[in-house]
Protein backbone atom coordinates (compact mmCIF):
# COMPACT_ATOMS: atom_id res chain seq x y z
CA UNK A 1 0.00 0.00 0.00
CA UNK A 2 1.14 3.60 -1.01
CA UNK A 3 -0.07 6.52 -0.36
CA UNK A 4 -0.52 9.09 -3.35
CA UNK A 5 1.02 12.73 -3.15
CA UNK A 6 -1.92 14.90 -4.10
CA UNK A 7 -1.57 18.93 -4.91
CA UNK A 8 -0.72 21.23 -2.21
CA UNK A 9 -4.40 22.66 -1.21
CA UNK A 10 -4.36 26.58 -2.60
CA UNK A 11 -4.40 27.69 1.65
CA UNK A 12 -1.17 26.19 1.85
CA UNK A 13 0.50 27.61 -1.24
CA UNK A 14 2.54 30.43 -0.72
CA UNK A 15 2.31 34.14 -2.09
CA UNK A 16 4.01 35.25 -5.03
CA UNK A 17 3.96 38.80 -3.59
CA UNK A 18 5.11 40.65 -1.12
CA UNK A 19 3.10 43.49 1.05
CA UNK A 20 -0.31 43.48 2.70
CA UNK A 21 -3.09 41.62 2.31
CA UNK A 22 -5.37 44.67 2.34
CA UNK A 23 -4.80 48.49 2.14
CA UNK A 24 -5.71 51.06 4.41
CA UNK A 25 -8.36 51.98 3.42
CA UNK A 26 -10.07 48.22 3.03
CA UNK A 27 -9.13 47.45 6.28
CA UNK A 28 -10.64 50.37 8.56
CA UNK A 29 -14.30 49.74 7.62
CA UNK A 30 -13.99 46.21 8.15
CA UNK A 31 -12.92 46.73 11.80
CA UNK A 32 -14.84 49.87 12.15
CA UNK A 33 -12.34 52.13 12.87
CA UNK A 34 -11.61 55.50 12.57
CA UNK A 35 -8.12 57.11 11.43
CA UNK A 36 -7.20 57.63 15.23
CA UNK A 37 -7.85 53.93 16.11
CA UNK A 38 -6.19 52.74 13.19
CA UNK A 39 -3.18 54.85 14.22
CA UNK A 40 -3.29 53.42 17.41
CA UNK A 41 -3.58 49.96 16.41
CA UNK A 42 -0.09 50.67 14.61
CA UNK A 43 1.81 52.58 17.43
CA UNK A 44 0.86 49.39 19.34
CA UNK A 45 2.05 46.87 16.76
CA UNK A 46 5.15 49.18 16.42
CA UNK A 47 6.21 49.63 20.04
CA UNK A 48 4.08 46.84 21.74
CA UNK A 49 2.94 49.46 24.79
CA UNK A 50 -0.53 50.73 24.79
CA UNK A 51 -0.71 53.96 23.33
CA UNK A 52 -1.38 57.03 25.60
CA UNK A 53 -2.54 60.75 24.03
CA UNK A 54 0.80 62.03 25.12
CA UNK A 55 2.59 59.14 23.62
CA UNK A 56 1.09 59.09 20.89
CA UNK A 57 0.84 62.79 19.15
């Protein structure tokens, strides 16, 4: 008994490009945000500290 190799599934394949899967601008309504959230959302993905107003702007 063998077992027969099928195709990689297409959710396993890699990209062919590099960069985001969405822009900007398709993201924020999705998560319902506004530009100040979404600018939060990357000063904490940038520093990994909770954003403060002070820290912030």
């Amino acid at each position: 008994m063998t077992a027969s190799l099928s195709p990689t599934p297409p959710l396993v394949t890699p990209r062919k490009e590099a960069g985001p899967f969405l822009s900007r601008d398709e993201v924020r309504p999705i998560l319902q945000l506004d530009e100040a959230g979404f600018e939060k959302i990357k000063y904490y993905l940038r520093t990994r500290e909770m954003p403060t107003a002070k820290k912030l702007f």
